[in-house]
N, C-alpha and C. Protein backbone atom coordinates (compact mmCIF):
# COMPACT_ATOMS: atom_id res chain seq x y z
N UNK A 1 69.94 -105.86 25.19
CA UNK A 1 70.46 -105.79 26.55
C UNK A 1 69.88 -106.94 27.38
N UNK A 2 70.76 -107.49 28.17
CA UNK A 2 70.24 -108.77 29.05
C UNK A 2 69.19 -107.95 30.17
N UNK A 3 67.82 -108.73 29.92
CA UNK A 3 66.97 -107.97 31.36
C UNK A 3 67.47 -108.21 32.38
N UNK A 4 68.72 -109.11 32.87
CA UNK A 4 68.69 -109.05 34.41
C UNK A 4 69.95 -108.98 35.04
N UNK A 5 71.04 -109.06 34.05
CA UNK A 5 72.49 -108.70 34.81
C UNK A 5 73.24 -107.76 34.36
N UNK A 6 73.39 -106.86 35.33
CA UNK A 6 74.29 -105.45 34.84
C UNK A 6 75.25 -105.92 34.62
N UNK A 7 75.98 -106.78 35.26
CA UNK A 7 77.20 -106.95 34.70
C UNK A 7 77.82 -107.17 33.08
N UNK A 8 76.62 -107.18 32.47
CA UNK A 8 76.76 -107.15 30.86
C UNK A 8 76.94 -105.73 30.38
N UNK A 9 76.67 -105.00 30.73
CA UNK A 9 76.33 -103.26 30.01
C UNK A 9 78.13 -102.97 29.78
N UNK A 10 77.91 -102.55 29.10
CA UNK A 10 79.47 -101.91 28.67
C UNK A 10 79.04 -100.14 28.79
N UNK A 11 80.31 -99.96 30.01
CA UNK A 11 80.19 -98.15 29.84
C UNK A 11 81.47 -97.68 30.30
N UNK A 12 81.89 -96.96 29.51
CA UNK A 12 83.71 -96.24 29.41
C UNK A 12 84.00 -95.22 30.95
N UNK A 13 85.26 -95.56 30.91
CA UNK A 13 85.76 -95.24 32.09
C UNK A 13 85.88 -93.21 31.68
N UNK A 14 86.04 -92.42 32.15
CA UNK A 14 86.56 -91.41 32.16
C UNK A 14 87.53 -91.03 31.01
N UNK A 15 88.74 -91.47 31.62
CA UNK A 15 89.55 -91.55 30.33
C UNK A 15 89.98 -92.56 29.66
N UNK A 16 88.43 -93.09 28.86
CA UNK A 16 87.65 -93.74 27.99
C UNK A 16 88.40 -95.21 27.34
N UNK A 17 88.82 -95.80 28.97
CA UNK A 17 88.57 -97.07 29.07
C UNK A 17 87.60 -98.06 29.21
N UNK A 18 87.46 -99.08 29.07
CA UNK A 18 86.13 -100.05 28.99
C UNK A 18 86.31 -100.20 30.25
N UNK A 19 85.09 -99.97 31.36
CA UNK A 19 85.10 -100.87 32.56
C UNK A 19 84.31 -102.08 32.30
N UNK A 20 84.72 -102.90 33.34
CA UNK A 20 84.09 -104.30 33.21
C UNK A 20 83.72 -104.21 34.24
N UNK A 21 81.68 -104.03 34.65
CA UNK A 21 81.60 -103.89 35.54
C UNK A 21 81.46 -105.56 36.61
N UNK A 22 82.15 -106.70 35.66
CA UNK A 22 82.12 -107.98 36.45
C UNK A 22 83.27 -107.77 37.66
N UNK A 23 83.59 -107.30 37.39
CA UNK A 23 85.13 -107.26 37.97
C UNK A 23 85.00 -106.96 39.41
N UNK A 24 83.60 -106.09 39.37
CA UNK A 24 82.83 -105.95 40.88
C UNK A 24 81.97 -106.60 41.71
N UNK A 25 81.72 -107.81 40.68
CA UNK A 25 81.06 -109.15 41.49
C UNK A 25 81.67 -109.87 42.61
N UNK A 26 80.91 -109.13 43.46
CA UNK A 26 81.23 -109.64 45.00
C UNK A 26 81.31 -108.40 45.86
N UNK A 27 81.23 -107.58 45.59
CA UNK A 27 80.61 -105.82 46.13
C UNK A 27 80.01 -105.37 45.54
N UNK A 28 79.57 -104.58 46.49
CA UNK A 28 78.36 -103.73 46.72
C UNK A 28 78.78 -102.68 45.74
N UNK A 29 77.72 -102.01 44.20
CA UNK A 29 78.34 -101.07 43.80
C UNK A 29 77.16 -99.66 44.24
N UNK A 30 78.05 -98.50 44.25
CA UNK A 30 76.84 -97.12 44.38
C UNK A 30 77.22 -96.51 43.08
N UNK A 31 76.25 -96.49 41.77
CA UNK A 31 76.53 -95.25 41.12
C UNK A 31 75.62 -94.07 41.05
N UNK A 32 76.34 -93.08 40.94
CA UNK A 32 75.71 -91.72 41.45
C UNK A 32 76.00 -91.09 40.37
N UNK A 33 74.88 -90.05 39.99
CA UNK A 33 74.93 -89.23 38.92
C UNK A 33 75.40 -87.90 39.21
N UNK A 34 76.53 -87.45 38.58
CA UNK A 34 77.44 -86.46 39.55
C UNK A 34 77.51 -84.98 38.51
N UNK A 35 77.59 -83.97 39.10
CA UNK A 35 77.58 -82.64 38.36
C UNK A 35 78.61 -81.83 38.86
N UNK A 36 79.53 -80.89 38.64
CA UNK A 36 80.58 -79.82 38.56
C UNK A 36 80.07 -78.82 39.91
N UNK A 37 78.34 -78.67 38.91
CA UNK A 37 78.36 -76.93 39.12
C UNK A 37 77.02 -77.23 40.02
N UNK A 38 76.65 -78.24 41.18
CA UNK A 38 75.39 -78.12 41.69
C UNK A 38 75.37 -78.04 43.16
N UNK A 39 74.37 -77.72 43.23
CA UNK A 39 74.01 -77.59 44.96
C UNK A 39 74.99 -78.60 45.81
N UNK A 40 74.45 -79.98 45.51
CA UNK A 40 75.02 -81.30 45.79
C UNK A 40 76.65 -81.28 45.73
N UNK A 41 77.29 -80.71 45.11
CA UNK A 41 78.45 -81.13 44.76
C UNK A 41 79.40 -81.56 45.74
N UNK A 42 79.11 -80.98 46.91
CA UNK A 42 80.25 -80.75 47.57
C UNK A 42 80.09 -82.82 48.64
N UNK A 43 78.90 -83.31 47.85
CA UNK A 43 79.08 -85.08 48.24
C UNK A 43 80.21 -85.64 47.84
N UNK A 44 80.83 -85.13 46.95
CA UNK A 44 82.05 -85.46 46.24
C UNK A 44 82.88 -85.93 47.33
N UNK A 45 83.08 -85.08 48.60
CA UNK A 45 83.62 -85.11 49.61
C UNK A 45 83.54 -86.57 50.38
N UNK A 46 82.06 -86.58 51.10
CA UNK A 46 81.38 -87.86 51.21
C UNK A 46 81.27 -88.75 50.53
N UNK A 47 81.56 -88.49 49.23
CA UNK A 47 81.21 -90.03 48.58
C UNK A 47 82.78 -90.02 48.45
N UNK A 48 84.08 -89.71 48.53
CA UNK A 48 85.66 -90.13 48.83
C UNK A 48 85.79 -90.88 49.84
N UNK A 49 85.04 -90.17 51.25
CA UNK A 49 85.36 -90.83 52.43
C UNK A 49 84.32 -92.29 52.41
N UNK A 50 83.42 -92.34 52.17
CA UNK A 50 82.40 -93.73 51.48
C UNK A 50 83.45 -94.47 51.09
N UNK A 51 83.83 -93.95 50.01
CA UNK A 51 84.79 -95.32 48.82
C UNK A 51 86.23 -95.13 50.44
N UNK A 52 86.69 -94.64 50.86
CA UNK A 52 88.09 -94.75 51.57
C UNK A 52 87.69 -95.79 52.73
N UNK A 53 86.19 -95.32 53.02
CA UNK A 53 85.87 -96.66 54.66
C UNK A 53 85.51 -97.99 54.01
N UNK A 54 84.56 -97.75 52.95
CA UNK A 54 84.07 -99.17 52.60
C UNK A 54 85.14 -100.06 51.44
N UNK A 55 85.97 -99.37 51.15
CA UNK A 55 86.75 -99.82 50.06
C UNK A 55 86.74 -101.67 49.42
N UNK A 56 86.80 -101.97 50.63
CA UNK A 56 86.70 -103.85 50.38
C UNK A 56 85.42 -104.08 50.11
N UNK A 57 84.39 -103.96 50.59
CA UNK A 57 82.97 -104.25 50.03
C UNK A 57 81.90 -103.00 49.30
N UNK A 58 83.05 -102.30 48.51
CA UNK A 58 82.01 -101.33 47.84
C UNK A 58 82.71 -100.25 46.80
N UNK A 59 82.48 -100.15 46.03
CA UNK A 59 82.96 -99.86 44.27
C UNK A 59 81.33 -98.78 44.34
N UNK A 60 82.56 -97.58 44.53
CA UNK A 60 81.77 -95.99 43.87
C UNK A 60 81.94 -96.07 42.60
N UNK A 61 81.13 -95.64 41.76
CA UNK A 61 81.29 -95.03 40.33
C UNK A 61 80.36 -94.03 40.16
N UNK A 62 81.39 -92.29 39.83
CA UNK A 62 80.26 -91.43 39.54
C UNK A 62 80.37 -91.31 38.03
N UNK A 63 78.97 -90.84 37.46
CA UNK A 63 78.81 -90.79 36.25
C UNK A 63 78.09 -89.68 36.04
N UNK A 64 78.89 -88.67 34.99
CA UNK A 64 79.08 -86.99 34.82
C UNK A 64 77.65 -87.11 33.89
N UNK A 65 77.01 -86.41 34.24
CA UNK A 65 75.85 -85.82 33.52
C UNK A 65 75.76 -84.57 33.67
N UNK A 66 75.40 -84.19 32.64
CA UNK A 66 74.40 -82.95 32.18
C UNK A 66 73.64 -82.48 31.95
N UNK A 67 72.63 -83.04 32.26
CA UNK A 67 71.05 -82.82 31.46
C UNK A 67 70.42 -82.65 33.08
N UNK A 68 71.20 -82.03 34.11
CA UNK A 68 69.98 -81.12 34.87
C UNK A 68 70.49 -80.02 35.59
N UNK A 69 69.85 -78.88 34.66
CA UNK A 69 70.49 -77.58 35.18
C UNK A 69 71.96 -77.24 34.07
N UNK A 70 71.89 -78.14 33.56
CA UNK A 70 73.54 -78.18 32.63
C UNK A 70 74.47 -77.87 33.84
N UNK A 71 74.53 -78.57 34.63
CA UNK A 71 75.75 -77.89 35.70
C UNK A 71 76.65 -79.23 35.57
N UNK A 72 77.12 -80.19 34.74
CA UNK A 72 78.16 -80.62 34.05
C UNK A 72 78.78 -80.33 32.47
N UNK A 73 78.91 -78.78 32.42
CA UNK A 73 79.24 -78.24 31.21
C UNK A 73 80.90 -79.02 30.49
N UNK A 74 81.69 -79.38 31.43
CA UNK A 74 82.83 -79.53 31.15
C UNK A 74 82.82 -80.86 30.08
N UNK A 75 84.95 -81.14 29.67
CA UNK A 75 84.90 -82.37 29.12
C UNK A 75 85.60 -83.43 29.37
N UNK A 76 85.95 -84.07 29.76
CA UNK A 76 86.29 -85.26 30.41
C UNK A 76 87.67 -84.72 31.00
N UNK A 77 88.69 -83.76 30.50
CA UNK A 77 90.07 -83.38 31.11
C UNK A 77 89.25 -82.74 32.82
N UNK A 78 88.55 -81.45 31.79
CA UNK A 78 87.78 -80.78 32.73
C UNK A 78 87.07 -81.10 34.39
N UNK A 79 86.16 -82.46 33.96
CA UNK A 79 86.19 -82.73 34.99
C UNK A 79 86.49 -84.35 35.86
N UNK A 80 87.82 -84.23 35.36
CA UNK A 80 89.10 -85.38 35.76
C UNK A 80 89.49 -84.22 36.84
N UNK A 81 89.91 -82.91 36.07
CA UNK A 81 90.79 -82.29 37.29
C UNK A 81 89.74 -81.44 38.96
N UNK A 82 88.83 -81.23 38.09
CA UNK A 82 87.76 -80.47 39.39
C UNK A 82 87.71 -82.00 40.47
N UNK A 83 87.59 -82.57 40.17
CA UNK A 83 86.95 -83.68 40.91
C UNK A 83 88.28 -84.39 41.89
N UNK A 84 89.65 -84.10 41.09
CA UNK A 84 90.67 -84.52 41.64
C UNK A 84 91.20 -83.20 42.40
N UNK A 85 91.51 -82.40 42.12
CA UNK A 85 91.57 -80.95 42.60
C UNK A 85 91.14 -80.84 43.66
N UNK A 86 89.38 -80.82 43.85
CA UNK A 86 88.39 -79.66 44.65
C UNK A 86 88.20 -80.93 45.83
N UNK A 87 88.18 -82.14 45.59
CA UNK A 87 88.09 -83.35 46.53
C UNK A 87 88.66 -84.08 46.70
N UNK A 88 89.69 -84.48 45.85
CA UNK A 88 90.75 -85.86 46.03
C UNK A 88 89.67 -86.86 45.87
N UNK A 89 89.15 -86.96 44.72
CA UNK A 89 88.36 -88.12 44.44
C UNK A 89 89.43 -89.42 43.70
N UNK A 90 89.06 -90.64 44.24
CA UNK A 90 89.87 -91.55 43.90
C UNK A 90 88.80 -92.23 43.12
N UNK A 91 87.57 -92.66 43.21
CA UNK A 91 86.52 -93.51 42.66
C UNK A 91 86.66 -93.56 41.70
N UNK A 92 85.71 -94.38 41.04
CA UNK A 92 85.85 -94.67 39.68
C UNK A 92 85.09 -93.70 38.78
N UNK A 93 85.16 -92.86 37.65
CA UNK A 93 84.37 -92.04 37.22
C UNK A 93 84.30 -92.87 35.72
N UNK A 94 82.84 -92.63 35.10
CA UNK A 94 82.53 -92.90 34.02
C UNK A 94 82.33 -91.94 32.53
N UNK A 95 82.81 -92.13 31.40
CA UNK A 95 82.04 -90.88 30.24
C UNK A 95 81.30 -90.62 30.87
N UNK A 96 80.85 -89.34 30.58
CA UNK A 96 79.42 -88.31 30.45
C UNK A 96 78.91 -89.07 29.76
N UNK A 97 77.27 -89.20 30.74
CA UNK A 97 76.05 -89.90 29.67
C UNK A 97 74.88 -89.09 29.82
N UNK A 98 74.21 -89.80 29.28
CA UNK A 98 72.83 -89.35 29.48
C UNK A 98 71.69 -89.71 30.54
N UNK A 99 71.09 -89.58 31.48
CA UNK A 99 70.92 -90.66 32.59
C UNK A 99 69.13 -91.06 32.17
N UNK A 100 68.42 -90.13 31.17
CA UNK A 100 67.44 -90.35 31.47
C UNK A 100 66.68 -89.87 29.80
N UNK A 101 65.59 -90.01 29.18
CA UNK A 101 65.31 -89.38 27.79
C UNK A 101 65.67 -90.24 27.15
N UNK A 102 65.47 -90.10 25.41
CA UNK A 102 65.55 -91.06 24.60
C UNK A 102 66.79 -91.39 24.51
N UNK A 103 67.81 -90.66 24.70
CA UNK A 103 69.65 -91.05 25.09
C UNK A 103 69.90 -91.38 25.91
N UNK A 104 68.87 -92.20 26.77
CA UNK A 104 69.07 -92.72 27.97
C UNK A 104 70.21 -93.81 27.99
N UNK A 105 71.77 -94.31 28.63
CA UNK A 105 72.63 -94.79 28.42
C UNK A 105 72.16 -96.37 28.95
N UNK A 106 72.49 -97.30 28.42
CA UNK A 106 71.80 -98.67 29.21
C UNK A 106 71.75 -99.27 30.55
N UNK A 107 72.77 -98.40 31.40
CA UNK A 107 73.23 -98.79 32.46
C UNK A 107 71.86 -97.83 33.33
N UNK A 108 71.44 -96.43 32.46
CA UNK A 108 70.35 -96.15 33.70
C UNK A 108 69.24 -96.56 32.93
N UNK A 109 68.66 -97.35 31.36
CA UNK A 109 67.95 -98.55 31.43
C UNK A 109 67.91 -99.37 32.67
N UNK A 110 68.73 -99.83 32.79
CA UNK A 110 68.98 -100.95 33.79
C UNK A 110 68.58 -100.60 34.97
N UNK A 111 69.18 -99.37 35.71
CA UNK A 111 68.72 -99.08 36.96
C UNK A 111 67.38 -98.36 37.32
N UNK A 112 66.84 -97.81 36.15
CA UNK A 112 65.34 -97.30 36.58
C UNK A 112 64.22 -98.14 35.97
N UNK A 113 64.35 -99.25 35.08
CA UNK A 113 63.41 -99.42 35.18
C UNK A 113 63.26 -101.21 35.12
N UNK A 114 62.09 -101.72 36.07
CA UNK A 114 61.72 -102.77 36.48
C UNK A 114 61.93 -103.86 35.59
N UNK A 115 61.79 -103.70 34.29
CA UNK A 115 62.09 -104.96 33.42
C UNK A 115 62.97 -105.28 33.43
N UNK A 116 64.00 -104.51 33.59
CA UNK A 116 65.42 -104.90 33.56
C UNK A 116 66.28 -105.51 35.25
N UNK A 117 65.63 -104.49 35.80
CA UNK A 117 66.43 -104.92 37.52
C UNK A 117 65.43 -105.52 38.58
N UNK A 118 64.34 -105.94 37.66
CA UNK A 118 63.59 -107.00 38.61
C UNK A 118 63.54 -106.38 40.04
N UNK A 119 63.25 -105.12 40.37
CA UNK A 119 63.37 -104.60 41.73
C UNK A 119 61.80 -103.56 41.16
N UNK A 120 62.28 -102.21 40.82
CA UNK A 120 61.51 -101.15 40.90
C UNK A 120 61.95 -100.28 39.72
N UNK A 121 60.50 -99.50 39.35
CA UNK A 121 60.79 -98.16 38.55
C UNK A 121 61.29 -97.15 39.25
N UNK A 122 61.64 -96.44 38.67
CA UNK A 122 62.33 -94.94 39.27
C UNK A 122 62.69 -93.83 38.07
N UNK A 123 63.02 -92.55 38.64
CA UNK A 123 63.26 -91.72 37.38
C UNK A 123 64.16 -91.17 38.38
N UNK A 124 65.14 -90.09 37.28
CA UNK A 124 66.26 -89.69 37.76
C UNK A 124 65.69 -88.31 37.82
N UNK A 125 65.44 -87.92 39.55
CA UNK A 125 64.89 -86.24 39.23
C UNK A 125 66.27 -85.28 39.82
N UNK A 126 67.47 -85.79 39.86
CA UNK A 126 68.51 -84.41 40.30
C UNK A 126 70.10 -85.16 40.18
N UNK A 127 70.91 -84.66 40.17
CA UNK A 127 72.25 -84.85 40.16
C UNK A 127 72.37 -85.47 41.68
N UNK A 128 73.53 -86.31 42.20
CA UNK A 128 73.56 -86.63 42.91
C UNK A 128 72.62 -87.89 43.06
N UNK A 129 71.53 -88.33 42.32
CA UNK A 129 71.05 -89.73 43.08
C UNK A 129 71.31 -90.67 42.88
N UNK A 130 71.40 -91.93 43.65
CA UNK A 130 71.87 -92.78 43.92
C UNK A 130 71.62 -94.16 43.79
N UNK A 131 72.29 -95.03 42.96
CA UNK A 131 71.53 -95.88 42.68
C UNK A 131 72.45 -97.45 43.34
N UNK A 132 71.68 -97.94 45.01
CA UNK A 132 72.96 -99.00 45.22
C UNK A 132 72.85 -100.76 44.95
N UNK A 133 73.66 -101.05 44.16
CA UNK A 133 73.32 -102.56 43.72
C UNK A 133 74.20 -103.49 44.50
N UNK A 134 73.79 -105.08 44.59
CA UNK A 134 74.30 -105.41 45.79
C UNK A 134 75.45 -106.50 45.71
N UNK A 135 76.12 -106.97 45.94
CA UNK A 135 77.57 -107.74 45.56
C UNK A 135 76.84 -109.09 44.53
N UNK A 136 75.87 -109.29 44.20
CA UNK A 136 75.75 -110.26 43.38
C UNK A 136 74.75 -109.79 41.79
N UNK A 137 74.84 -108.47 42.29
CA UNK A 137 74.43 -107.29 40.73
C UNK A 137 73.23 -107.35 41.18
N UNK A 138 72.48 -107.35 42.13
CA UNK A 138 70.95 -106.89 42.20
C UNK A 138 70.54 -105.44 42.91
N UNK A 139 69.35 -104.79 42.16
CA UNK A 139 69.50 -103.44 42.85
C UNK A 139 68.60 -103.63 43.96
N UNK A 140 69.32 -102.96 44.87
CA UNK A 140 69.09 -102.90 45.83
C UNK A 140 68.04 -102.45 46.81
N UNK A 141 68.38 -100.30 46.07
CA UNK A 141 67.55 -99.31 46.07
C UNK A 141 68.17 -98.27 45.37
N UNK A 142 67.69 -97.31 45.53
CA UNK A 142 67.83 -96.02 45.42
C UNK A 142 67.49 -94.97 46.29
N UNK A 143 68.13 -93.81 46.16
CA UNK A 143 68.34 -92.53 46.98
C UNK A 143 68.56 -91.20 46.66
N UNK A 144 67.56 -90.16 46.67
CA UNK A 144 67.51 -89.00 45.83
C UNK A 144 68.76 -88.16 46.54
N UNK A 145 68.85 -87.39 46.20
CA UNK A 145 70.09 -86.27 46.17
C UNK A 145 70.29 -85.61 47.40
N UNK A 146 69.19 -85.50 48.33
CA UNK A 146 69.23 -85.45 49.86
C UNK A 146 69.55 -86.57 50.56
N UNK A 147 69.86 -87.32 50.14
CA UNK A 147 70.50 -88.69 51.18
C UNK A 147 71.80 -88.56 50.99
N UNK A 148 72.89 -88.05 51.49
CA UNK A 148 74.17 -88.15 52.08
C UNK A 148 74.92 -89.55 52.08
N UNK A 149 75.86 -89.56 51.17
CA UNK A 149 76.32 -90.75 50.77
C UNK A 149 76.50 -91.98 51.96
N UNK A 150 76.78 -91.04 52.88
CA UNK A 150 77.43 -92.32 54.21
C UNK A 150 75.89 -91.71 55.48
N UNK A 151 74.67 -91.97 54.66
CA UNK A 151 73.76 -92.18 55.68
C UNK A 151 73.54 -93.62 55.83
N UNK A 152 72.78 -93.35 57.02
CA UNK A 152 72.89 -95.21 57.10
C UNK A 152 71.81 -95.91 56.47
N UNK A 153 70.80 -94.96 55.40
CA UNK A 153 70.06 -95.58 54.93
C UNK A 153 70.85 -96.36 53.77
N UNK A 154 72.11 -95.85 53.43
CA UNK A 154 73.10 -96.75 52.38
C UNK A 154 73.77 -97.87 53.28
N UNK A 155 74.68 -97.04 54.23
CA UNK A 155 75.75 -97.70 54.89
C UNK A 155 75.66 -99.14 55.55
N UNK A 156 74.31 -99.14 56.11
CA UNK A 156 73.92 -100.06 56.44
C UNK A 156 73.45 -101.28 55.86
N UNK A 157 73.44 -101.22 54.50
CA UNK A 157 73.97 -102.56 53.98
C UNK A 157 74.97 -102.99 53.09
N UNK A 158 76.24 -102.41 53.70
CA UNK A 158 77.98 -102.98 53.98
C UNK A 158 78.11 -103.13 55.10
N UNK A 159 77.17 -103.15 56.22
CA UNK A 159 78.07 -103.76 57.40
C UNK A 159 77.85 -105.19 56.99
C-alpha cells in the first residue's frame, strides 16, 4: 500500500463496483462507518442533507460495518434498501468491511494510522465516526460518533 495517497486503495462500491477514489481529487471526502441497527443511525438523515448542501465540494461515502454491537447484520440488498427506504440516502455507500482488527480493510489502514496519512493515530471506537480528508487526499481529522455530521467542527472546512 502507498504510505501517503489514498487515492490508490481500491474499495468496492455497494453493488460491488470498483470506486476510484481519484475521481474525488479536488473535494473534500467524509467517510463514515455506518450501521442499520445503532443508536447513531438516524445521522443517515444528516449525513443526506451534508452530501445535498455540500455536494460540489464534498463526496460522502458510508461504509457498512459490523464489528460493533453487530448492528450491521444485513447484506448488501439489505442494506441498499434500509438506507434508501428509512432516509433517501443518495451518497456513495461502500462493501461491508472491516474497519479495525487483523481484517482491518486498507482504506481504515490508511485513515487510522500515522504511517500512512502523515497526520495522526486513531482507533475506531463506534459506528458512525468520521473520518474527513481534504480535496488534495490529506486527512484532515476525525470525529467520534457524537459529532453530528453538519457540525461546524466538519462544516467548516467546505466553506
Amino acid at each position: 500500500m502507498n504510505k501517503t495517497c489514498i487515492y490508490n486503495i481500491s474499495i468496492h462500491a455497494l453493488n460491488g463496483e470498483p470506486i476510484e477514489l481519484l475521481k474525488f481529487k479536488g473535494k473534500h471526502i467524509l467517510f463514515v462507518n455506518v450501521a442499520s441497527k445503532c443508536g447513531f443511525t438516524s445521522q443517515y438523515k444528516d449525513l443526506q442533507a451534508l452530501h445535498e448542501q455540500y455536494n460540489d465540494k464534498l463526496q460522502i461515502i458510508g461504509v457498512p460495518c459490523n464489528q460493533f454491537g453487530s448492528q450491521e447484520p444485513g447484506d448488501k440488498n439489505t442494506i441498499a434498501t434500509f438506507c434508501e427506504v428509512n432516509y433517501g440516502v443518495t451518497f456513495l455507500m461502500t462493501e461491508k468491511i472491516d474497519v479495525k482488527g487483523k481484517n482491518q480493510h486498507p482504506l481504515y489502514t490508511w485513515l487510522t494510522e500515522k504511517t500512512y496519512n502523515n497526520k495522526r493515530d486513531s482507533k475506531v471506537k463506534w459506528n458512525f465516526q468520521k473520518y474527513l480528508v481534504d480535496d488534495q487526499g490529506h486527512l484532515v481529522d476525525y470525529f467520534f460518533s457524537t459529532t453530528n455530521p453538519q457540525s461546524s467542527k466538519i462544516t467548516k472546512h467546505l466553506k
